[in-house]
PDB file of N, CA and C in Angstrom:
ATOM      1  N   UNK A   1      10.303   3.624  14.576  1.00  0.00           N
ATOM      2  CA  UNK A   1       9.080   3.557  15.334  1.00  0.00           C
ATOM      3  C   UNK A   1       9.258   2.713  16.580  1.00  0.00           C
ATOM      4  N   UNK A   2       9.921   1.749  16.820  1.00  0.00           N
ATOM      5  CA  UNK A   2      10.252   0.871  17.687  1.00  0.00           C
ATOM      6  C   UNK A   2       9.629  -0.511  17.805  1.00  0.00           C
ATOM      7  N   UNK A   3       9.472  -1.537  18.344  1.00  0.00           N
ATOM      8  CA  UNK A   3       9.148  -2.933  18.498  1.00  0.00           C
ATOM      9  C   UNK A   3       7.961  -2.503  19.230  1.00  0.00           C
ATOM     10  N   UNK A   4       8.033  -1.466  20.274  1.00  0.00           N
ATOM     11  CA  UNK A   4       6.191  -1.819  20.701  1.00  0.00           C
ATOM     12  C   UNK A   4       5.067  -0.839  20.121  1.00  0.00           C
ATOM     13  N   UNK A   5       5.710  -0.232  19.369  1.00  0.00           N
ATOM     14  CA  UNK A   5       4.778   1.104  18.202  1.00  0.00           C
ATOM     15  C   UNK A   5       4.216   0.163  17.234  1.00  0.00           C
ATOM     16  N   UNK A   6       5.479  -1.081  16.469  1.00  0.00           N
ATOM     17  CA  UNK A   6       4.846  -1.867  15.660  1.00  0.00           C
ATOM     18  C   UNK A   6       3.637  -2.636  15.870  1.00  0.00           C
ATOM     19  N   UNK A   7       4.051  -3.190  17.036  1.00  0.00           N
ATOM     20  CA  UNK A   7       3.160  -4.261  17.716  1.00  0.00           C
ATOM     21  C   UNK A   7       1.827  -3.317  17.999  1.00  0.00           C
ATOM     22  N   UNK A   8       1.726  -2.204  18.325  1.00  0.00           N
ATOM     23  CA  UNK A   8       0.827  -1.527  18.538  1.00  0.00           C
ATOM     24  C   UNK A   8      -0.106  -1.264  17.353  1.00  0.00           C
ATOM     25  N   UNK A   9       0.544  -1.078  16.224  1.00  0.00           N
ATOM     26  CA  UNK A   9      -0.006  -1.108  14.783  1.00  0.00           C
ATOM     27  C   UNK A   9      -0.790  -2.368  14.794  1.00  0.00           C
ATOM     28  N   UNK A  10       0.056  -3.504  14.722  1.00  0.00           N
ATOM     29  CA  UNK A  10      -0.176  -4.948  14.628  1.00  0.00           C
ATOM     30  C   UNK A  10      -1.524  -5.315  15.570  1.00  0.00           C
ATOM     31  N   UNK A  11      -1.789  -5.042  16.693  1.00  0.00           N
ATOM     32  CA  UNK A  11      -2.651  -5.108  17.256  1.00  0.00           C
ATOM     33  C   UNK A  11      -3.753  -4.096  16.560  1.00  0.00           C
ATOM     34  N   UNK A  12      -3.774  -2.834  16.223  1.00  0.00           N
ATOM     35  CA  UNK A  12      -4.984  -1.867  15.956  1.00  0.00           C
ATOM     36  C   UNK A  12      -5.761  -2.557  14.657  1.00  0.00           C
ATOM     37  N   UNK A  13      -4.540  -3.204  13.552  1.00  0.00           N
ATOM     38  CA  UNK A  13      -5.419  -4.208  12.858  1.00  0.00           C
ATOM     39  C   UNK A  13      -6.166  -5.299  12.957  1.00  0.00           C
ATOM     40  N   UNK A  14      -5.261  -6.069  14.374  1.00  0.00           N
ATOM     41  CA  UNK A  14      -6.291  -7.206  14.544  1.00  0.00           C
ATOM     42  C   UNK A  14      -7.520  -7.014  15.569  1.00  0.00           C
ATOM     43  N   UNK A  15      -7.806  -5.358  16.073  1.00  0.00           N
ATOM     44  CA  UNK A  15      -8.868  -5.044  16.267  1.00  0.00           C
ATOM     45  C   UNK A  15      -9.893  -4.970  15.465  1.00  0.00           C
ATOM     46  N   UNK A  16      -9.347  -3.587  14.525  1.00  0.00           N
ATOM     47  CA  UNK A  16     -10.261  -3.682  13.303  1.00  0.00           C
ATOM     48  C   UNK A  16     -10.853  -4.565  12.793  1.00  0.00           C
ATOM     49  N   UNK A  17      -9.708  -5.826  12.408  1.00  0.00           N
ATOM     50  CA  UNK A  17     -10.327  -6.739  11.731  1.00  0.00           C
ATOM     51  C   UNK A  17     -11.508  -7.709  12.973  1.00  0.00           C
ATOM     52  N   UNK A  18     -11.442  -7.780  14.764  1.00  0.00           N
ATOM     53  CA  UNK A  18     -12.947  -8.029  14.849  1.00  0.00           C
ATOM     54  C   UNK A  18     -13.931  -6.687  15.402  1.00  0.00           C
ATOM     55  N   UNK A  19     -13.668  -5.969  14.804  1.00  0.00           N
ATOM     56  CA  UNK A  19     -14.767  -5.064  14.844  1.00  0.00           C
ATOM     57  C   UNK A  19     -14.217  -3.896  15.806  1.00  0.00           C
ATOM     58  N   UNK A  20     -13.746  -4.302  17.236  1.00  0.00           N
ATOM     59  CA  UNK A  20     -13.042  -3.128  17.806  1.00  0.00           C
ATOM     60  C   UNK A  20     -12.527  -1.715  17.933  1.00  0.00           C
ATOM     61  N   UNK A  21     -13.055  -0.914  17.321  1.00  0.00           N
ATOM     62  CA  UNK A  21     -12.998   0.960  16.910  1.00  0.00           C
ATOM     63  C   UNK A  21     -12.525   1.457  17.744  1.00  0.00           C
ATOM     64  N   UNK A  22     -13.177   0.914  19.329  1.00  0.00           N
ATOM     65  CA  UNK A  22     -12.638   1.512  20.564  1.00  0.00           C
ATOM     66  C   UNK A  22     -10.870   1.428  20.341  1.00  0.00           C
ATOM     67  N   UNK A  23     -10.536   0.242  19.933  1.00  0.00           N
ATOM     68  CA  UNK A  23      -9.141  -0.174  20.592  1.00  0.00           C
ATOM     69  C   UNK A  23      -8.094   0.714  19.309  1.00  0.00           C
ATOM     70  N   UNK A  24      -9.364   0.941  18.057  1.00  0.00           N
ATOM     71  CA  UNK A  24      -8.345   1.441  16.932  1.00  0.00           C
ATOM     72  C   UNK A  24      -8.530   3.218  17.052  1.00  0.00           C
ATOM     73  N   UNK A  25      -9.608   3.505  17.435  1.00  0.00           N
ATOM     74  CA  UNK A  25      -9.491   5.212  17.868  1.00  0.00           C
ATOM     75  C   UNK A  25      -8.660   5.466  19.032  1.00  0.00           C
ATOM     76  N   UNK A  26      -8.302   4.770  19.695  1.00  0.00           N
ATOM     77  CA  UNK A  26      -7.566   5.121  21.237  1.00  0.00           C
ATOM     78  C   UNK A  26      -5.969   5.036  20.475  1.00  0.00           C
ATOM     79  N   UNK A  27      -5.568   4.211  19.624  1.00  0.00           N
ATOM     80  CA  UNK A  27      -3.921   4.292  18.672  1.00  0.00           C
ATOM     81  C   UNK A  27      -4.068   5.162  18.163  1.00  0.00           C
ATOM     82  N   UNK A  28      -4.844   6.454  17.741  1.00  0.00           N
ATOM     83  CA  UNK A  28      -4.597   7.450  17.090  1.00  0.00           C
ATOM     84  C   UNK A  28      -4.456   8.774  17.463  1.00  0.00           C
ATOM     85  N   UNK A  29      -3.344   9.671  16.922  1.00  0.00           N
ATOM     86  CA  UNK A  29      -3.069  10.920  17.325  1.00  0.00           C
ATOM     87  C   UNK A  29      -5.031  11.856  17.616  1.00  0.00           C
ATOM     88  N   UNK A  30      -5.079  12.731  18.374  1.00  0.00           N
ATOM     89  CA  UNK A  30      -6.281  12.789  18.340  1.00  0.00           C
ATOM     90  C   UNK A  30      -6.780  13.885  17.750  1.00  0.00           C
ATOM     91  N   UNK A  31      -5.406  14.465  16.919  1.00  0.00           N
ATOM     92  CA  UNK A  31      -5.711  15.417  15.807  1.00  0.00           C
ATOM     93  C   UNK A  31      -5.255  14.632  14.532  1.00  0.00           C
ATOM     94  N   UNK A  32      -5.822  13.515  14.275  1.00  0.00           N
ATOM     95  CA  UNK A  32      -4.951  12.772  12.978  1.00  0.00           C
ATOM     96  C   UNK A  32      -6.539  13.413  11.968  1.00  0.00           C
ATOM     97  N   UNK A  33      -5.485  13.696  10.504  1.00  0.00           N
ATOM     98  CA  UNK A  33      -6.270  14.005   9.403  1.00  0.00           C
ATOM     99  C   UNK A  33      -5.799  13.161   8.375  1.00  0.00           C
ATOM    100  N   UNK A  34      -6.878  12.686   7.711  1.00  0.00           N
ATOM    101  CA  UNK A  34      -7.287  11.448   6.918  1.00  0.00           C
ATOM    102  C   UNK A  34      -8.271  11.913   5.654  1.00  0.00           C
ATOM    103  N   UNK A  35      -7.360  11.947   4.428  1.00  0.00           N
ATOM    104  CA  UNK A  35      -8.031  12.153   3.047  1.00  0.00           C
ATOM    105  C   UNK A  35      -8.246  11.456   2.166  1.00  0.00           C
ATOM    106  N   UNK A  36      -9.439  10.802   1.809  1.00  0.00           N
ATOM    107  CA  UNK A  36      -9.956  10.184   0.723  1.00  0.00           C
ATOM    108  C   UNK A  36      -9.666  10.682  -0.625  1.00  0.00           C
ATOM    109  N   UNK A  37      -9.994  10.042  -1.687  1.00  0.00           N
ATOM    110  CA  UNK A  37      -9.792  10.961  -3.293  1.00  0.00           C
ATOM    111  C   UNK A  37     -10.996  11.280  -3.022  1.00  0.00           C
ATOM    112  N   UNK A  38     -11.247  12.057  -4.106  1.00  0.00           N
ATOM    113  CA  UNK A  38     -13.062  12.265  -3.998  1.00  0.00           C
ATOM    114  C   UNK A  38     -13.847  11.658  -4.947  1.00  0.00           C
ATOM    115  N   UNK A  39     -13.045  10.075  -5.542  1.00  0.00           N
ATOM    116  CA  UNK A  39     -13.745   9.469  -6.393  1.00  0.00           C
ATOM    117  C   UNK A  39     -14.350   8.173  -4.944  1.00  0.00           C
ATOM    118  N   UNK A  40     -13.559   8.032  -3.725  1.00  0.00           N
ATOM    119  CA  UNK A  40     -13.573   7.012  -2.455  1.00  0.00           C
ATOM    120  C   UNK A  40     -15.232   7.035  -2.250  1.00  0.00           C
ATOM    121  N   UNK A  41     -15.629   6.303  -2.009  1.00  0.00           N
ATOM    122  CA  UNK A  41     -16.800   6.204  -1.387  1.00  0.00           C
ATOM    123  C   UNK A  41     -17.266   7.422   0.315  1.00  0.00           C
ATOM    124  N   UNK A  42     -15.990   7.060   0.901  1.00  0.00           N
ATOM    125  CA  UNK A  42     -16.113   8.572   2.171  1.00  0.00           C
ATOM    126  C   UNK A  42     -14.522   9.475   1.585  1.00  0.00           C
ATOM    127  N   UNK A  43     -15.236  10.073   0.265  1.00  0.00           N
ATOM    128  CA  UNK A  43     -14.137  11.255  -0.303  1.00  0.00           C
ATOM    129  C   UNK A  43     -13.996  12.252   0.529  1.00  0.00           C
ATOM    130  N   UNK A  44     -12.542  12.933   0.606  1.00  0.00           N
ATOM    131  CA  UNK A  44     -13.114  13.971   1.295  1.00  0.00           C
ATOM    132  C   UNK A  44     -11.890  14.593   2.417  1.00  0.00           C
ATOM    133  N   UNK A  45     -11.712  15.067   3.269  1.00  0.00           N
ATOM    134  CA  UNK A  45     -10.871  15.247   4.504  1.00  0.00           C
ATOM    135  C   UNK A  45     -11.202  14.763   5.791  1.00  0.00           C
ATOM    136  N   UNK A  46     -10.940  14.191   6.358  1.00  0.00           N
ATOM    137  CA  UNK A  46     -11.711  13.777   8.002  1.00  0.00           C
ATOM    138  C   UNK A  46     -10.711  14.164   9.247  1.00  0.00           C
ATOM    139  N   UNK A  47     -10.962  14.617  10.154  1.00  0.00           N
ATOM    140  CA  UNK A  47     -10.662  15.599  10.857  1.00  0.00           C
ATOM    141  C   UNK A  47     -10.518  14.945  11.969  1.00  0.00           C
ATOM    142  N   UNK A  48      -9.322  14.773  13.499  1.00  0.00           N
ATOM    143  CA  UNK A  48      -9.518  14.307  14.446  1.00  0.00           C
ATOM    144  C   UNK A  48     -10.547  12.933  14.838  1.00  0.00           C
ATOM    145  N   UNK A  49     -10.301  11.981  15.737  1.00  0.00           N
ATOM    146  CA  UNK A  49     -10.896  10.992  16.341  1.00  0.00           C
ATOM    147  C   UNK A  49     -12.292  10.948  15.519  1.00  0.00           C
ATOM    148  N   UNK A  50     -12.922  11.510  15.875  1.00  0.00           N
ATOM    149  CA  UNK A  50     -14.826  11.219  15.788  1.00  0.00           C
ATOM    150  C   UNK A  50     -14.401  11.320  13.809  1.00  0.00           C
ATOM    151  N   UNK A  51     -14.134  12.413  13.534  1.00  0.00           N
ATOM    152  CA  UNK A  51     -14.423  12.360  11.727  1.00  0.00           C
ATOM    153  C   UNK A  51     -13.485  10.859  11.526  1.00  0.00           C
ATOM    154  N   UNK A  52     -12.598  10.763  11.551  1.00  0.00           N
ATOM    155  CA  UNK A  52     -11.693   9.172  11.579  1.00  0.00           C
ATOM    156  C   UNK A  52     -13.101   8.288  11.575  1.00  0.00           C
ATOM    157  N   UNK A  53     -13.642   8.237  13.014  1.00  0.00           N
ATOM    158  CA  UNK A  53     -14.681   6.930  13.678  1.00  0.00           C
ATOM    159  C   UNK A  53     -15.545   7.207  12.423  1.00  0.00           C
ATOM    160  N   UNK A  54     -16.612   8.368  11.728  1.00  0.00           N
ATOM    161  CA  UNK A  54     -17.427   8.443  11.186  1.00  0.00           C
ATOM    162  C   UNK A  54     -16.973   7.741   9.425  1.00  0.00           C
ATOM    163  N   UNK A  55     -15.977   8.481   8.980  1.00  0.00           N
ATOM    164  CA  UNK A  55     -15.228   7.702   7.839  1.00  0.00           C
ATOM    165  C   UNK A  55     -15.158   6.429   8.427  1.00  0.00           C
ATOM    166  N   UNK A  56     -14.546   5.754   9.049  1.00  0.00           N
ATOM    167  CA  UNK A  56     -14.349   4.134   9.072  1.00  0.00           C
ATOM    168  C   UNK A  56     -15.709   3.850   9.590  1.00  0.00           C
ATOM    169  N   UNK A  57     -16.594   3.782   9.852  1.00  0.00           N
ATOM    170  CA  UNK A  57     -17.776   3.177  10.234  1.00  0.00           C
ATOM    171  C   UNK A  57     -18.422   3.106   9.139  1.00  0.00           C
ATOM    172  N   UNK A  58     -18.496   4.282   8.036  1.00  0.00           N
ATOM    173  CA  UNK A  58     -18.873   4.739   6.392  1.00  0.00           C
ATOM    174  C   UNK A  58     -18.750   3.589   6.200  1.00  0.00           C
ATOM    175  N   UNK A  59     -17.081   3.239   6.089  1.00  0.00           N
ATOM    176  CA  UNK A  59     -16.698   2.255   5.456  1.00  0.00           C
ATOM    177  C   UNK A  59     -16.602   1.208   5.827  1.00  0.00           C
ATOM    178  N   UNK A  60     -16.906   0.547   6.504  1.00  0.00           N
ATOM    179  CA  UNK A  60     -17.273  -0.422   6.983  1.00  0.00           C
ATOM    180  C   UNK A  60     -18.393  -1.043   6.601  1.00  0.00           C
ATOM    181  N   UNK A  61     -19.284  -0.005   6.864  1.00  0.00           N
ATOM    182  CA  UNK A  61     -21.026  -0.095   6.390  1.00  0.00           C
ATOM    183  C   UNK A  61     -21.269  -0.975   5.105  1.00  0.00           C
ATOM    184  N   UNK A  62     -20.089  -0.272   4.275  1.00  0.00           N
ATOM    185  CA  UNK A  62     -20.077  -0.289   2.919  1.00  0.00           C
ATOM    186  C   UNK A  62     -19.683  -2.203   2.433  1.00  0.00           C
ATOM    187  N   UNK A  63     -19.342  -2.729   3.103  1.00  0.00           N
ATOM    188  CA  UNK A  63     -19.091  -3.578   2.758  1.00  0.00           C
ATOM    189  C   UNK A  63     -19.048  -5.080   3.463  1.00  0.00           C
ATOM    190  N   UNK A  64     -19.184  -6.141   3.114  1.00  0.00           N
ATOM    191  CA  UNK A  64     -19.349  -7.090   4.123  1.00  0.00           C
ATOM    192  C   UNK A  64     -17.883  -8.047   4.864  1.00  0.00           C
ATOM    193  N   UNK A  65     -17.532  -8.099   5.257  1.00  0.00           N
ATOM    194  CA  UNK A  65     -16.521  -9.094   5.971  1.00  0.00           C
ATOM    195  C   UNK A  65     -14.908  -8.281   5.087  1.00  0.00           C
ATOM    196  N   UNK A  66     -15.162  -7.067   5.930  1.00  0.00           N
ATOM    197  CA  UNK A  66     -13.842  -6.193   5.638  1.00  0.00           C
ATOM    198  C   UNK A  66     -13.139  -6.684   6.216  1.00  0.00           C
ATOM    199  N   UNK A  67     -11.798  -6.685   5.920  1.00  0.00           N
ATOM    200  CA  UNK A  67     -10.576  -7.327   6.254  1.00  0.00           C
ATOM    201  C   UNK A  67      -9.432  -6.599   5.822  1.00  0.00           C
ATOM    202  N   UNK A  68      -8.496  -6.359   7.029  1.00  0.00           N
ATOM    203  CA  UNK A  68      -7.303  -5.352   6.502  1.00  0.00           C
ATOM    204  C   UNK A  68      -6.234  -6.158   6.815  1.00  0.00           C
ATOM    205  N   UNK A  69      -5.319  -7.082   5.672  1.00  0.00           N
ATOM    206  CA  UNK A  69      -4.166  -7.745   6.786  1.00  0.00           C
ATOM    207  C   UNK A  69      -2.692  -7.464   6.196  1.00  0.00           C
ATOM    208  N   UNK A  70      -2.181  -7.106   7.249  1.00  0.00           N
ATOM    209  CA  UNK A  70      -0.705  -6.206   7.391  1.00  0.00           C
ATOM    210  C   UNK A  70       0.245  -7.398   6.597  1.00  0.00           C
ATOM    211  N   UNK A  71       0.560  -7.842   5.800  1.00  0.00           N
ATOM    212  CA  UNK A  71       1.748  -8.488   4.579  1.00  0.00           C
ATOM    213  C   UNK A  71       3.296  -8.455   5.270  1.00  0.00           C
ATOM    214  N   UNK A  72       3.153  -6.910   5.543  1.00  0.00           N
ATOM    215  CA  UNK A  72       4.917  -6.843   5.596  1.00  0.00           C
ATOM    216  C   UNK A  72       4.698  -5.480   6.501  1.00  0.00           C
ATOM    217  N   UNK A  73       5.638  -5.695   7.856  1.00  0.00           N
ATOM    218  CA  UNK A  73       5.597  -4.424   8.733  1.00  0.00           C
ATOM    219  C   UNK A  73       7.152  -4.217   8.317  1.00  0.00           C
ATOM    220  N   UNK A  74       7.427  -2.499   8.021  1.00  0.00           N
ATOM    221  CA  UNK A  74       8.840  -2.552   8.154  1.00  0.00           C
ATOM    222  C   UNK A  74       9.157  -1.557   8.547  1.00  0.00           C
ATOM    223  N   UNK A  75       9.871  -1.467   9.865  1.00  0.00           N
ATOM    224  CA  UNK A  75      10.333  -0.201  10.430  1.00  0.00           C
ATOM    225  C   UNK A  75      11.321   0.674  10.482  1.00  0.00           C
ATOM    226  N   UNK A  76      11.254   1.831   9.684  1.00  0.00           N
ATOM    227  CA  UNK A  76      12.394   2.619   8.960  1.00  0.00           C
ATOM    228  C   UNK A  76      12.957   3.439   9.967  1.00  0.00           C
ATOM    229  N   UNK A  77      12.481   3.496  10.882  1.00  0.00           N
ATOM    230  CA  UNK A  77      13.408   4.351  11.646  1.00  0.00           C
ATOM    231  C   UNK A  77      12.799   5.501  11.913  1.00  0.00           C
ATOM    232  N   UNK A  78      12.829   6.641  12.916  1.00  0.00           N
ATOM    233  CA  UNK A  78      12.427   8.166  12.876  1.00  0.00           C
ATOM    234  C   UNK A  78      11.280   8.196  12.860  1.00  0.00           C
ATOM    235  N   UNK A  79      10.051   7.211  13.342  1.00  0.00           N
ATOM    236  CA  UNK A  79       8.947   7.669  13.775  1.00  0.00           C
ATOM    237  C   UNK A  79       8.303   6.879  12.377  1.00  0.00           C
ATOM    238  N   UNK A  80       8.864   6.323  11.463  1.00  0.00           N
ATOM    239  CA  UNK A  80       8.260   6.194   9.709  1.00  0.00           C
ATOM    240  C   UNK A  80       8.196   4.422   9.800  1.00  0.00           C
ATOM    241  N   UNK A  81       6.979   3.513   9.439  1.00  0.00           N
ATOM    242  CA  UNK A  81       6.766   2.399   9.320  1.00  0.00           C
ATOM    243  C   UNK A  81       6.304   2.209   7.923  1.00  0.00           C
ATOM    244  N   UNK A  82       6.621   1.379   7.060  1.00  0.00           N
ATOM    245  CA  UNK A  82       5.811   1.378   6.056  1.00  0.00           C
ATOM    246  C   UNK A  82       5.247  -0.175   6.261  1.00  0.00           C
ATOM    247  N   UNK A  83       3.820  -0.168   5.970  1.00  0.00           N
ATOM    248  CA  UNK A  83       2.931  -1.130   5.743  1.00  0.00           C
ATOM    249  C   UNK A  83       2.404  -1.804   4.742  1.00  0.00           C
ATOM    250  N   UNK A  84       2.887  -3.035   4.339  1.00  0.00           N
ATOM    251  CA  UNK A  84       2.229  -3.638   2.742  1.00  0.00           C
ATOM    252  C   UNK A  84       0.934  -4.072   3.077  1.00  0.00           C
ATOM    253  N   UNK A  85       0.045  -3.965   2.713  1.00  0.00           N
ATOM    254  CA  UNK A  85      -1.039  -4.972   3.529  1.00  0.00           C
ATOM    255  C   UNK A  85      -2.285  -5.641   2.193  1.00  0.00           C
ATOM    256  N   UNK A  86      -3.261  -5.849   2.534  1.00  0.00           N
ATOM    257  CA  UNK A  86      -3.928  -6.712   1.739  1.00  0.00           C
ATOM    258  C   UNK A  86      -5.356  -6.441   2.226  1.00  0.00           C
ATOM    259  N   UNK A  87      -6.105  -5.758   1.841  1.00  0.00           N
ATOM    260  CA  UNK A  87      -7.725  -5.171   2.085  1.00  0.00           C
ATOM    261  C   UNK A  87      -8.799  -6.540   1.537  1.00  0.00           C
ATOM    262  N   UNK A  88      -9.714  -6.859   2.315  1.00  0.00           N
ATOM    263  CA  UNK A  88     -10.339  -8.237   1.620  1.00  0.00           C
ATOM    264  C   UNK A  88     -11.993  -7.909   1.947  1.00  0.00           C
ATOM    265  N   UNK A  89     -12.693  -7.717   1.188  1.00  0.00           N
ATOM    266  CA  UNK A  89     -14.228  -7.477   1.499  1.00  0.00           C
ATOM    267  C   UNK A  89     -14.799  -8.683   0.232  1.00  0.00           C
ATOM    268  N   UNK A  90     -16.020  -8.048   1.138  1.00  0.00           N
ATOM    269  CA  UNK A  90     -17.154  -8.292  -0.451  1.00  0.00           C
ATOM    270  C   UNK A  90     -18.135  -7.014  -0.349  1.00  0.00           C
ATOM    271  N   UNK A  91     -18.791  -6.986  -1.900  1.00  0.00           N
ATOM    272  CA  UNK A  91     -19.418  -6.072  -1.575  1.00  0.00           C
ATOM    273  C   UNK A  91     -20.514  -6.562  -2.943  1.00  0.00           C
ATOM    274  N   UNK A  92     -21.382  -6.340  -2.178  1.00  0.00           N
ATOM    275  CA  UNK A  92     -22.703  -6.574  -3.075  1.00  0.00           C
ATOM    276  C   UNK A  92     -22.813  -7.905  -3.680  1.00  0.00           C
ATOM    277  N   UNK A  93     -22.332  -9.063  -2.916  1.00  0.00           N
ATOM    278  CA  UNK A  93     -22.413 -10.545  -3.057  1.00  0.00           C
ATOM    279  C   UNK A  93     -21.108 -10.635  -3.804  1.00  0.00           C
ATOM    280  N   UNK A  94     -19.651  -9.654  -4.506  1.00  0.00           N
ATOM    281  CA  UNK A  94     -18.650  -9.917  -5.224  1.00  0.00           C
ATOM    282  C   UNK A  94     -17.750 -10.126  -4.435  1.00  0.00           C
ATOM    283  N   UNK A  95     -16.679 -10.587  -4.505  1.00  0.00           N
ATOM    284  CA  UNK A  95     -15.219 -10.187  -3.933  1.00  0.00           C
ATOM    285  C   UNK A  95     -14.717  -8.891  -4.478  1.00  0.00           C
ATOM    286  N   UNK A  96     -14.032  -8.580  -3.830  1.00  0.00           N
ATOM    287  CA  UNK A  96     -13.055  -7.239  -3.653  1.00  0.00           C
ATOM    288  C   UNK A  96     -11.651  -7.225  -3.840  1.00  0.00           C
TER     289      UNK A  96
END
């Protein structure tokens, strides 16, 4: 993937994490498809930019002081990054 694809990742999370959609829909292919199970709260297939924005806003909704933080970036080579990361909400006064 390269050093500024990562960093580019690295940044789209620390958008997300303050709120920023603009900065995390503009990193994405603008035909990217994104599938939930259909047990997920936004189950389902989501389709290009806007279905992406509508699923993550879902989810967002869903919960209070979402937090996505990247653990371990590791870049395999050929376009392939794998990401460990660590999801942190609350939801309905619990932790997550």
């Amino acid at each position: 993937m390269g050093e500024a694809n990562v960093e580019a990742l690295r940044s789209g999370y620390a958008a997300l994490n303050r709120g920023d959609l603009s900065v995390v829909l503009g990193l994405l292919d603008p035909e990217i498809e994104w599938h939930e199970p259909a047990t997920s709260l936004e189950g389902g297939a989501h389709r290009g930019r806007d279905g992406f924005e509508r699923f993550l806003r879902g989810w967002l909704e869903s919960f209070d002081g979402f937090r996505v933080e990247p653990e371990q970036v590791v870049d395999r080579g050929n376009d392939l990054v794998v990401v460990v990361l660590a999801q942190r909400s609350t939801r309905a006064g619990k932790s997550c």
